[in-house]
Protein backbone atom coordinates (compact mmCIF):
# COMPACT_ATOMS: atom_id res chain seq x y z
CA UNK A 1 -176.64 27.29 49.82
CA UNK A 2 -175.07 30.81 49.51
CA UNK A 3 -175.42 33.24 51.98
CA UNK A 4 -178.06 36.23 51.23
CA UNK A 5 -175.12 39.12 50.59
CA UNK A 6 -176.47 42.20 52.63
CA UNK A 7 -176.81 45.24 50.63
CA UNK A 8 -175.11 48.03 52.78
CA UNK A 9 -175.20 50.38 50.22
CA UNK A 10 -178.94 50.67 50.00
CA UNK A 11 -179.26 51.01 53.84
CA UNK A 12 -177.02 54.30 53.80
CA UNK A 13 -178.69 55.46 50.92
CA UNK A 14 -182.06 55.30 52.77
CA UNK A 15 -180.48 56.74 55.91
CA UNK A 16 -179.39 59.71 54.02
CA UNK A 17 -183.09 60.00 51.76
CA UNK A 18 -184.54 60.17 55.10
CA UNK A 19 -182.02 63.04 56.71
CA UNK A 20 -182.46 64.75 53.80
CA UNK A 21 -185.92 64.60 53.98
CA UNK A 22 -186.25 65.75 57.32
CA UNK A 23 -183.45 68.71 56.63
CA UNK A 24 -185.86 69.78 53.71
CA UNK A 25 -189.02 69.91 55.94
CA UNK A 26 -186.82 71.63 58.98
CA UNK A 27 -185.52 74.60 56.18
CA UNK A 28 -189.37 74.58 55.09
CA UNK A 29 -190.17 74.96 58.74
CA UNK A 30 -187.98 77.83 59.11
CA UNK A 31 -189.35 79.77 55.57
CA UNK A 32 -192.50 79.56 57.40
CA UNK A 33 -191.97 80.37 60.33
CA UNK A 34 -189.51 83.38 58.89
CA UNK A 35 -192.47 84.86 56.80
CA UNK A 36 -194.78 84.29 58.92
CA UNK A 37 -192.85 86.52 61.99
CA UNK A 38 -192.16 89.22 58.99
CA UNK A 39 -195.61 89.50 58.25
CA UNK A 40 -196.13 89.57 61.88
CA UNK A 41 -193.69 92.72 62.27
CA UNK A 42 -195.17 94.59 59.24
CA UNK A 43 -198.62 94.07 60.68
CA UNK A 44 -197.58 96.11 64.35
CA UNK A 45 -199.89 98.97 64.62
CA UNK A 46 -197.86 102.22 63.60
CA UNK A 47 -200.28 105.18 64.12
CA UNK A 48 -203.70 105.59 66.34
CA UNK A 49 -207.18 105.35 64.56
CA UNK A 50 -209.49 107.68 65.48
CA UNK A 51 -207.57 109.36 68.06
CA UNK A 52 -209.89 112.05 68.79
CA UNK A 53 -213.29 109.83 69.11
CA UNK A 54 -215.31 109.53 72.31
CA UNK A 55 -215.58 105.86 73.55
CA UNK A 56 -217.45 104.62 76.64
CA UNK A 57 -214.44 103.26 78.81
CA UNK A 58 -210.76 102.67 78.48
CA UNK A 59 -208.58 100.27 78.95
CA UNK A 60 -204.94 100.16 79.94
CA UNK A 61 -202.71 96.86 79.63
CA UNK A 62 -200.10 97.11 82.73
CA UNK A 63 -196.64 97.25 81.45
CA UNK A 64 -195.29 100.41 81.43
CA UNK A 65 -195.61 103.96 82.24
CA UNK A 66 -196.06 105.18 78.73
CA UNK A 67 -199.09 102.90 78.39
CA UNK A 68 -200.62 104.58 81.97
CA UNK A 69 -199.97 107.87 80.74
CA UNK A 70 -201.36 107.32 77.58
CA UNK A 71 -204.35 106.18 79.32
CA UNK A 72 -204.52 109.22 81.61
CA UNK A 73 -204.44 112.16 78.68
CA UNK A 74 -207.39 110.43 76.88
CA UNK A 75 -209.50 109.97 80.43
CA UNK A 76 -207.97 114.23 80.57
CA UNK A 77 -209.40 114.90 76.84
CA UNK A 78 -212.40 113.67 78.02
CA UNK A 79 -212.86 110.94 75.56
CA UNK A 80 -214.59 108.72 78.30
CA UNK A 81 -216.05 108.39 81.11
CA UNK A 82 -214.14 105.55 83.00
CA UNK A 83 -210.68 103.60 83.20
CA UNK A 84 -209.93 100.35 83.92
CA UNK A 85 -206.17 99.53 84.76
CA UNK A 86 -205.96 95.90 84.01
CA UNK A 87 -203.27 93.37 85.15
CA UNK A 88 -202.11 95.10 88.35
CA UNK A 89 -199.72 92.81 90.56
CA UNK A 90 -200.67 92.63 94.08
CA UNK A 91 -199.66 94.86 96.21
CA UNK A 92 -199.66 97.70 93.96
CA UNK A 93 -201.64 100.46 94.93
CA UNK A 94 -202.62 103.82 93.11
CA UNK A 95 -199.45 105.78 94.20
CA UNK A 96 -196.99 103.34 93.26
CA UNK A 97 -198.98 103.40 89.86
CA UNK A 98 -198.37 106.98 89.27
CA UNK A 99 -194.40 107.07 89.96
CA UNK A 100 -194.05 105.04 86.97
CA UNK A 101 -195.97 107.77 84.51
CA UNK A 102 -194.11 108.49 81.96
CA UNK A 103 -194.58 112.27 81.59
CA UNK A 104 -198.41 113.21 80.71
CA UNK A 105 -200.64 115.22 82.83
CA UNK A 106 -201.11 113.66 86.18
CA UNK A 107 -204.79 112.99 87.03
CA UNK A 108 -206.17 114.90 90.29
CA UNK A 109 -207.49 112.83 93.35
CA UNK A 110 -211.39 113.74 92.49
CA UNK A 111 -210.45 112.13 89.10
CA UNK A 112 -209.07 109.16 90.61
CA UNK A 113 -211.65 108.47 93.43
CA UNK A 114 -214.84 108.80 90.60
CA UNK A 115 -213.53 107.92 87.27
CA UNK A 116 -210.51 105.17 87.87
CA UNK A 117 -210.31 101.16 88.81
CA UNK A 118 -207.76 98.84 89.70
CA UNK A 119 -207.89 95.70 87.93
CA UNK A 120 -206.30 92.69 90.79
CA UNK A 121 -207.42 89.64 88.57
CA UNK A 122 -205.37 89.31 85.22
CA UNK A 123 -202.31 87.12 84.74
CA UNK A 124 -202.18 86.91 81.16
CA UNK A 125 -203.36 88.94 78.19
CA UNK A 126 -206.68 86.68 78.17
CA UNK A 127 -207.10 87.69 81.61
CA UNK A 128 -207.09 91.02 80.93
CA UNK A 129 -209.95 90.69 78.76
CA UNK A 130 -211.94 88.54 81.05
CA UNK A 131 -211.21 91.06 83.48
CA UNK A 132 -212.14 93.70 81.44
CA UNK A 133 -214.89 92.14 80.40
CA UNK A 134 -216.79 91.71 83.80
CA UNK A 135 -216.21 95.24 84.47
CA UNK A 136 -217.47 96.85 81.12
CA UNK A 137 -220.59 94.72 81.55
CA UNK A 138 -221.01 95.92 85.32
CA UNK A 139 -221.01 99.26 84.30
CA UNK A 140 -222.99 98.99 81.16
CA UNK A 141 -220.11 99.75 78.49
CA UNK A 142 -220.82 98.92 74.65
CA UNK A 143 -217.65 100.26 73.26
CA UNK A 144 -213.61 100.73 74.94
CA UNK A 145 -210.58 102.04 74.17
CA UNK A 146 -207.48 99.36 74.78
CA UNK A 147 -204.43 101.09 75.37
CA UNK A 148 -201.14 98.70 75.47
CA UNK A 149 -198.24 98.80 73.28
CA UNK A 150 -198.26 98.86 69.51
CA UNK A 151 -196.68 95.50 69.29
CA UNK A 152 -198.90 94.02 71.92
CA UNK A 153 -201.80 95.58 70.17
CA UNK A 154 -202.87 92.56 67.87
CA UNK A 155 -202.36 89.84 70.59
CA UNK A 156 -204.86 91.72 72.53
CA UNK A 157 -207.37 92.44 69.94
CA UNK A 158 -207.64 88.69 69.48
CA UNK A 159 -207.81 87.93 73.23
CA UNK A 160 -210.40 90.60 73.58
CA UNK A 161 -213.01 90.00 70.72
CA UNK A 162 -212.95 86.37 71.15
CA UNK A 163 -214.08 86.96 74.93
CA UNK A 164 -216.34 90.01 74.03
CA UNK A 165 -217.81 89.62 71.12
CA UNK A 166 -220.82 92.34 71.41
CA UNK A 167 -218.56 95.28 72.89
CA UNK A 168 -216.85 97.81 69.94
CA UNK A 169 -212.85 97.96 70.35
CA UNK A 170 -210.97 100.74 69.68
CA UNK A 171 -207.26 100.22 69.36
CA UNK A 172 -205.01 102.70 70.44
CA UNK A 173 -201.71 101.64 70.60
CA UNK A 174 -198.32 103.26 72.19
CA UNK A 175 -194.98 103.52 70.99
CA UNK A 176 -191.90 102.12 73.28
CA UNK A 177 -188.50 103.54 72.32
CA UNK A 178 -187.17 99.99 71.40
CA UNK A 179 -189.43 99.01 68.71
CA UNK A 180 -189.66 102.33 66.50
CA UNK A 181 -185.90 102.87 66.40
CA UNK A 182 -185.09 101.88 62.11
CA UNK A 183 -182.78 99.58 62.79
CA UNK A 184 -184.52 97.44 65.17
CA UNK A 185 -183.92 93.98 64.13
CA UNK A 186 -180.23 94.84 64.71
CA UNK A 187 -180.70 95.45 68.57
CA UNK A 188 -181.00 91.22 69.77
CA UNK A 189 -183.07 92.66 72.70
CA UNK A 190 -185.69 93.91 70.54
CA UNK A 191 -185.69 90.54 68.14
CA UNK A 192 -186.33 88.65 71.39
CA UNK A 193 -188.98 90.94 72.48
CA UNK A 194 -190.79 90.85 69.08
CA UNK A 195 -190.13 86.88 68.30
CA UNK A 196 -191.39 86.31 71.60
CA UNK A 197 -194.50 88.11 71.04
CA UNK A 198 -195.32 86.72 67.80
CA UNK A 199 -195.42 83.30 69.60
CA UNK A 200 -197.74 84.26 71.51
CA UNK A 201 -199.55 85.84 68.91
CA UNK A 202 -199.65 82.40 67.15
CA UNK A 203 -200.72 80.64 70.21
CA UNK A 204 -204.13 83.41 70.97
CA UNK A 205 -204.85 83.12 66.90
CA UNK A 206 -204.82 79.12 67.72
CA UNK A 207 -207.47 79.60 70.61
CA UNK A 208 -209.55 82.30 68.79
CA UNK A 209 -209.93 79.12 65.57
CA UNK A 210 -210.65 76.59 67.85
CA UNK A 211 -213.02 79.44 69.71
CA UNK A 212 -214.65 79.88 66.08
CA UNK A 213 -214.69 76.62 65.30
CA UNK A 214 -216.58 75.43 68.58
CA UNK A 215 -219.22 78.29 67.69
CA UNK A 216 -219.67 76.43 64.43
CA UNK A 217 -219.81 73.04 65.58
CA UNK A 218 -222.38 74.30 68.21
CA UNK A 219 -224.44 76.30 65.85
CA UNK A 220 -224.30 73.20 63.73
CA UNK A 221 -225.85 71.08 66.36
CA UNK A 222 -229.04 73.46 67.21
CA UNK A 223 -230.17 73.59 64.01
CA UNK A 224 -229.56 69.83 63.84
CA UNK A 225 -231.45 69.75 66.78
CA UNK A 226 -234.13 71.95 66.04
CA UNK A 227 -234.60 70.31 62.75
CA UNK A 228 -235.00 67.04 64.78
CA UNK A 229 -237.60 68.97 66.83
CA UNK A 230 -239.98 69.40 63.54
């Protein structure tokens, strides 16, 4: 008998079918994930909607003076009544607050005692809006304005109407130095800051689907069961 010859050949040419394979779906990874983070740039807030209209409440995201002081003028213009600051570390009381303002009027102690809280509970953006939550429906608050940074802004708008659907958001974003400089994608800190973010992004638009599709599914099964009822 002869011996079955072993066909080398066609073993490295399905070793390379299958590299290139997985090279192509890696570079098609990469498109996506490219476009995706471009669409994610273009889409970062660049001016404030309605900047002059009265809400209930505001909100401020910790994270940076500009984003207190920001918070501070529109509780000064009298645009609402109260002001939560959400996502404060512990240990951090009012004063130590207000040395990181970031120019803006500073608010007077009568305005502080009556019209501003300290938020203790939030580790996370979806905290802050759990957080938030509780205390807009203690107080009796249909509609806020969230104050954070412009490219925070989306992130939180997911975060926020997935956990409070009934209450009206008003975005109004700020503007750090790093991300409005032209040439931004140049600086590496910046990339970092903004690739990061649109990670997360991707992860809260992930857990506001499965939120939706959870709705559905429950939806789905009351009329199922109130069909079964009849």
């Amino acid at each position: 008998m002869r011996a079955a010859r072993i066909n080398f050949r066609d073993q490295r040419n399905g070793s390379a079918g299958w590299s290139r394979r997985l090279l192509h779906i890696l570079l098609l990874a990469l498109v996506i994930w490219f476009g995706g983070f471009l669409a994610f740039a273009a889409a970062i807030p660049a001016k404030v909607p309605d900047a002059d209209r009265p809400v209930d409440a505001i909100v401020v995201l910790t994270g940076g003076g500009v984003r207190l002081s920001e918070g501070f003028a529109l509780l000064d213009r009298g645009l609402a009544k109260k002001l939560l600051i959400s996502g404060v570390a512990d240990g951090v009381d009012m004063p130590a607050l207000l040395q990181t303002l970031n120019g803006g009027p500073l608010p007077s102690q009568q305005v502080l005692d009556c019209c501003v809280t300290l938020g203790y509970d939030a580790r996370s953006t979806e905290g802050n809006a759990r957080e938030s939550y509780r205390w807009l429906s203690e107080n009796g608050f249909k509609s806020v304005r969230l104050v954070t940074a412009n490219y925070h802004m989306n992130r939180s708008l997911l975060e926020f109407r997935r956990v409070m659907p009934g209450i009206e958001l008003l975005p109004n974003p700020v503007f750090p130095p790093e991300v409005q400089e032209p040439y931004w994608f140049l600086r590496p800190g910046t990339l970092y800051l903004l690739g990061n973010e649109y990670h997360k992004y991707l992860v809260a638009a992930g857990r506001a689907e499965i939120s939706l599709m959870g709705a559905g599914l429950e939806g789905f099964g009351d009329s199922i069961a109130a069909l079964a009822g009849l």
